[in-house]
N, C-alpha and C. Protein backbone atom coordinates (compact mmCIF):
# COMPACT_ATOMS: atom_id res chain seq x y z
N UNK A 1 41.70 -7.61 -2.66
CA UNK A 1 40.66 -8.12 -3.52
C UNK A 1 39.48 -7.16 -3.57
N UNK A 2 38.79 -6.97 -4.67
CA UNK A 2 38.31 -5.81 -5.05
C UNK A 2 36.67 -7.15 -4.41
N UNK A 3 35.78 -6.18 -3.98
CA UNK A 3 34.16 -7.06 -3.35
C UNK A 3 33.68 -6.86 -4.62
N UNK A 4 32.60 -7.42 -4.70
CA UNK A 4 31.72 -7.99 -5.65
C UNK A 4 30.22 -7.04 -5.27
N UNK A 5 29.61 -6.75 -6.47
CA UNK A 5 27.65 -6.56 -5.55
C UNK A 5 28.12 -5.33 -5.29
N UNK A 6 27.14 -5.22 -4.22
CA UNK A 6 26.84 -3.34 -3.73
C UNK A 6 27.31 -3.35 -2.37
N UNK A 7 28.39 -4.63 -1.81
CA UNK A 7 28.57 -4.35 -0.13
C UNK A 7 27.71 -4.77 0.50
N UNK A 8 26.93 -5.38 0.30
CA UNK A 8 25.80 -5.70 1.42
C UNK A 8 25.93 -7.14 2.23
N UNK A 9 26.81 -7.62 1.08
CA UNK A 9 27.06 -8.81 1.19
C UNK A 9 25.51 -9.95 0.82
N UNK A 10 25.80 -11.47 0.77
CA UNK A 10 25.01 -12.21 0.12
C UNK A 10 23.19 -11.65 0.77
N UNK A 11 22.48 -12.18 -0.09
CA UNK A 11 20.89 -12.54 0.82
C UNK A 11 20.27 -11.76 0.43
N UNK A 12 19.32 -11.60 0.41
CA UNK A 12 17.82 -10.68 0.53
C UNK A 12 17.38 -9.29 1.30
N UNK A 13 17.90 -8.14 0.90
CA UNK A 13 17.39 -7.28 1.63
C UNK A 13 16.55 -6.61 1.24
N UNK A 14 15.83 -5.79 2.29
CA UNK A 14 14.39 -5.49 1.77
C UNK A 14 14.70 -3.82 2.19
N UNK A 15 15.46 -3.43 3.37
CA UNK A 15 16.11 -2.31 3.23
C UNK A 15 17.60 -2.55 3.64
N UNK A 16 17.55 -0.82 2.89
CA UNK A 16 19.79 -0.89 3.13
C UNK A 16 20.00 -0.32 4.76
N UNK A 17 21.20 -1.21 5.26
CA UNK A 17 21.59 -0.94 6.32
C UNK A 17 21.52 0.62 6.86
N UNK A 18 21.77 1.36 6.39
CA UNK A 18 21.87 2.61 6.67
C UNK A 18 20.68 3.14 7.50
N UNK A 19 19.26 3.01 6.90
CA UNK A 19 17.67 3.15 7.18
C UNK A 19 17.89 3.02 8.42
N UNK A 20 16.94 3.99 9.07
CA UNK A 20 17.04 4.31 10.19
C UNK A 20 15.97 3.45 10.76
N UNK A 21 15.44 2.67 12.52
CA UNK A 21 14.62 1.85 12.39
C UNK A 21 13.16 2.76 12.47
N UNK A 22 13.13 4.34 12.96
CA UNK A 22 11.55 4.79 12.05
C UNK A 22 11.71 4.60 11.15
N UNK A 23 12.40 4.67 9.91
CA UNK A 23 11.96 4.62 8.47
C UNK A 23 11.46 3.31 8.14
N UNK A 24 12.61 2.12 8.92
CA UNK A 24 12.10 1.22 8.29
C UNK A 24 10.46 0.30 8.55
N UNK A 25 10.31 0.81 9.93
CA UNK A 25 8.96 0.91 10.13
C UNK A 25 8.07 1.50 9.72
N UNK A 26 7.49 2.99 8.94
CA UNK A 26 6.77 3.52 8.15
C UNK A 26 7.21 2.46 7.11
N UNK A 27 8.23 2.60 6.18
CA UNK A 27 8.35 1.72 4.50
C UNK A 27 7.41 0.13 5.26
N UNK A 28 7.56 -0.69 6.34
CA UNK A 28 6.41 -1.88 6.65
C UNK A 28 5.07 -1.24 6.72
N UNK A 29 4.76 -0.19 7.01
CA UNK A 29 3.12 0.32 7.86
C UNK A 29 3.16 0.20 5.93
N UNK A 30 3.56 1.19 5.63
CA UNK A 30 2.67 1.55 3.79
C UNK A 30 2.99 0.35 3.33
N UNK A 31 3.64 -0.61 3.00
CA UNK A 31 3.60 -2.01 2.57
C UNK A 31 2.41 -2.61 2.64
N UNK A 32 1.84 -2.84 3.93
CA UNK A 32 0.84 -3.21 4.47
C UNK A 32 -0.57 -2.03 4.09
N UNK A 33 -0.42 -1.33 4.08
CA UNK A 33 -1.34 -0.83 3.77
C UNK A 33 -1.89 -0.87 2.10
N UNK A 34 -0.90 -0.64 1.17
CA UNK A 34 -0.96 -0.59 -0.07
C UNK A 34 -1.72 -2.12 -0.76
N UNK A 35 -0.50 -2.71 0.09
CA UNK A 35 -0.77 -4.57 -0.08
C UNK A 35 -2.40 -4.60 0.00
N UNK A 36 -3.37 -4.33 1.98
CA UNK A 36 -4.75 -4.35 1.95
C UNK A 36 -5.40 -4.10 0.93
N UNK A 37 -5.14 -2.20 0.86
CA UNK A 37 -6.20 -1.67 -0.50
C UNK A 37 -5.35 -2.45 -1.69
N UNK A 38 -4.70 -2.80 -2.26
CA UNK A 38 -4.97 -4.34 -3.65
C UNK A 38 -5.99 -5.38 -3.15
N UNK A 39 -5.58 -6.09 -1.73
CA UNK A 39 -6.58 -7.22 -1.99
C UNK A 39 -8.34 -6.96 -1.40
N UNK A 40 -8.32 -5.73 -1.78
CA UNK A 40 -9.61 -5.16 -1.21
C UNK A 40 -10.05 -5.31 -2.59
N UNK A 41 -9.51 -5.05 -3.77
CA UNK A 41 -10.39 -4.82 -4.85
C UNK A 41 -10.12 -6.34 -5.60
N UNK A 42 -9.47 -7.83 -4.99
CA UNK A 42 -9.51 -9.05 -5.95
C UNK A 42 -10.40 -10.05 -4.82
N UNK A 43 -10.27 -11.36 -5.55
CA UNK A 43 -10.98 -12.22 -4.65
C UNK A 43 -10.01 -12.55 -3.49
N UNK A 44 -10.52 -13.02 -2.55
CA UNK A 44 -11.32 -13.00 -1.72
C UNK A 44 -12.31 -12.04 -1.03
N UNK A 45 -11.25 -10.58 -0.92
CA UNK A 45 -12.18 -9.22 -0.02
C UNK A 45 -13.34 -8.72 -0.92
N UNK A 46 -13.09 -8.65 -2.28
CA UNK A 46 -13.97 -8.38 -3.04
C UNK A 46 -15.55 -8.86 -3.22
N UNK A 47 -14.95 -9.61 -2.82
CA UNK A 47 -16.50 -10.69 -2.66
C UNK A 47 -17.09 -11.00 -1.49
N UNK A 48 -16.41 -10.90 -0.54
CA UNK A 48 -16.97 -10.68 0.76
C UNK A 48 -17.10 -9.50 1.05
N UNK A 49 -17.01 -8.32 0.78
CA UNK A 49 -17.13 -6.96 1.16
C UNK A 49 -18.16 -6.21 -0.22
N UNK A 50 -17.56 -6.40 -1.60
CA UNK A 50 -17.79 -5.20 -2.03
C UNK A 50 -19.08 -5.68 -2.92
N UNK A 51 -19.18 -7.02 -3.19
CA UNK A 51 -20.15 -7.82 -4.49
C UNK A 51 -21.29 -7.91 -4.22
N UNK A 52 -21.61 -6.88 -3.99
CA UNK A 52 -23.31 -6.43 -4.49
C UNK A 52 -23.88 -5.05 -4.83
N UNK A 53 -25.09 -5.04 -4.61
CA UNK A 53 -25.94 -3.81 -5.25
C UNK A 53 -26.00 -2.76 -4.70
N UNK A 54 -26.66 -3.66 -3.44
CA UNK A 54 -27.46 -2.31 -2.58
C UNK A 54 -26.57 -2.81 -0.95
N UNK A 55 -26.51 -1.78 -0.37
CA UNK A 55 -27.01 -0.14 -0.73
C UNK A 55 -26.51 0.74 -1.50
N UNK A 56 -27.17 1.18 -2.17
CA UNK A 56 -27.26 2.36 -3.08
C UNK A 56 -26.24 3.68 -2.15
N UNK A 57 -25.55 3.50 -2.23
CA UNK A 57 -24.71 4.79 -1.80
C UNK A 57 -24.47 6.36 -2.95
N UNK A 58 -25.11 7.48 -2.89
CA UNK A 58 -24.58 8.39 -3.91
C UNK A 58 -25.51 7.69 -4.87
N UNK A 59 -26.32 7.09 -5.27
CA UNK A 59 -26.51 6.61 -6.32
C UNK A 59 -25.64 6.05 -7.22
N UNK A 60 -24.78 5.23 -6.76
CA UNK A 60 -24.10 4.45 -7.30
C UNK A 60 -24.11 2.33 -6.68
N UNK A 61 -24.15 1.72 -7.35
CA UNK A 61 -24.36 0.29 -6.63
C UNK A 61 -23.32 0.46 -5.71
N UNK A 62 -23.38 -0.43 -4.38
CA UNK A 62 -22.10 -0.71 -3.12
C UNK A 62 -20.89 -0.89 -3.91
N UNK A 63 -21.15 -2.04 -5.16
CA UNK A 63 -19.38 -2.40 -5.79
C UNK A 63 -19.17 -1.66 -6.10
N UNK A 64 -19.50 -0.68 -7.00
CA UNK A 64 -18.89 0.21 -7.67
C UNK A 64 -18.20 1.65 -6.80
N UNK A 65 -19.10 1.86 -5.47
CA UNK A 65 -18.84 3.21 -4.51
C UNK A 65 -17.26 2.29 -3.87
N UNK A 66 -17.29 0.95 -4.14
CA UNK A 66 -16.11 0.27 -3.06
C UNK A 66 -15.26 0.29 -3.86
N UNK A 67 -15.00 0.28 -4.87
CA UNK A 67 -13.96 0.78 -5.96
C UNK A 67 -13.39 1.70 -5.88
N UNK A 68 -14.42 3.21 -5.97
CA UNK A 68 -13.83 4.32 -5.91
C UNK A 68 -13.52 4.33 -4.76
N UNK A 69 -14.17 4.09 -3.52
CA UNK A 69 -13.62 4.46 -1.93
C UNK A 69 -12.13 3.93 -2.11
N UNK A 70 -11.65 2.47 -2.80
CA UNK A 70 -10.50 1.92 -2.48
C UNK A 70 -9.54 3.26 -2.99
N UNK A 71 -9.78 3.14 -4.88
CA UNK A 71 -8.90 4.40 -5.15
C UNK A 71 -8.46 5.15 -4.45
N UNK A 72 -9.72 6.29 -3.81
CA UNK A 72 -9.37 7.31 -2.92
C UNK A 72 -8.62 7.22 -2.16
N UNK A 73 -8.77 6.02 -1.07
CA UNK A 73 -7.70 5.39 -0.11
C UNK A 73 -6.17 4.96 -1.08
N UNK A 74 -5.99 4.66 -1.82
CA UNK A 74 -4.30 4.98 -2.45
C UNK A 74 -4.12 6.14 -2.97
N UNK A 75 -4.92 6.98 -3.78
CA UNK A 75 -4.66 7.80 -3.21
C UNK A 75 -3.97 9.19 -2.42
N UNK A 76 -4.85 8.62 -1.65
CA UNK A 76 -4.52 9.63 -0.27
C UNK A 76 -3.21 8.78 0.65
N UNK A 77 -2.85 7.26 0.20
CA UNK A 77 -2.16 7.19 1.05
C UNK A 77 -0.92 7.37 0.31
N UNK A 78 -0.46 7.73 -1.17
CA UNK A 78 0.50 7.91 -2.09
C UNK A 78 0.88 9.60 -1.72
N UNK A 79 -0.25 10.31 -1.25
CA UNK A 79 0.20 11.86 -0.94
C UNK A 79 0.17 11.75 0.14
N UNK A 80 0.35 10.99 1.08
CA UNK A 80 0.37 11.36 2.56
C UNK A 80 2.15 10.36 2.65
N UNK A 81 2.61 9.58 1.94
CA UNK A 81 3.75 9.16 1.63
C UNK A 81 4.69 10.03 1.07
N UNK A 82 4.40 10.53 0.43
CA UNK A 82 4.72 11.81 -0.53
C UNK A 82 5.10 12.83 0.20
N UNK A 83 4.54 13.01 1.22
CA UNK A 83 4.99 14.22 1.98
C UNK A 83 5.37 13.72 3.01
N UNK A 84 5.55 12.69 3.30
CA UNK A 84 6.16 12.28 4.66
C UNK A 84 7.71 12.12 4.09
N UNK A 85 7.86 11.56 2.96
CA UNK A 85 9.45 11.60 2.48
C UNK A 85 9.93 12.61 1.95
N UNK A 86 9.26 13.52 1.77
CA UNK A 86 9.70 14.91 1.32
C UNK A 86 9.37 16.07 2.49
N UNK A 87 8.83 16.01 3.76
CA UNK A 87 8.91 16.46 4.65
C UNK A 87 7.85 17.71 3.72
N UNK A 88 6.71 17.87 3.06
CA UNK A 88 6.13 18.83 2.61
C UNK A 88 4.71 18.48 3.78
């Protein structure tokens, strides 16, 4: 009888058997990390961290410098991913 699917058999996987358990621990660390910087920039963190004026950082209001800081932080964590799976 010829299997069905990709072999993995039934259920939910999040990685393929093969993944070694460092890998599959970095692919959780950047999960988690990526996941934070999103809910850094919606409500709840947003509003407890970034929703106001002052201080004036750079001359720019706090929300707006916490925006770009988030950016920067993906980022830097998309090229530091980047070269960790490409060994550059």
């Amino acid at each position: 009888m010829k299997k069905k699917g990709n072999g993995y058999g039934n259920g939910l996987y999040i990685f393929r058997p093969e993944i070694s358990e460092k890998e599959r621990k970095r692919g959780v660390f950047w999960a988690i990390y990526f996941l934070l910087c999103g809910l850094a920039t919606i409500w709840p963190m947003y509003k407890l961290i970034g929703n106001r004026i002052y201080p004036m950082i750079g001359g720019l209001p706090f929300s707006f410098f916490w925006i770009v800081f988030v950016v920067v932080m993906i980022f830097v964590g998309v090229y530091t991913l980047y070269a960790q799976q490409y060994n550059k």
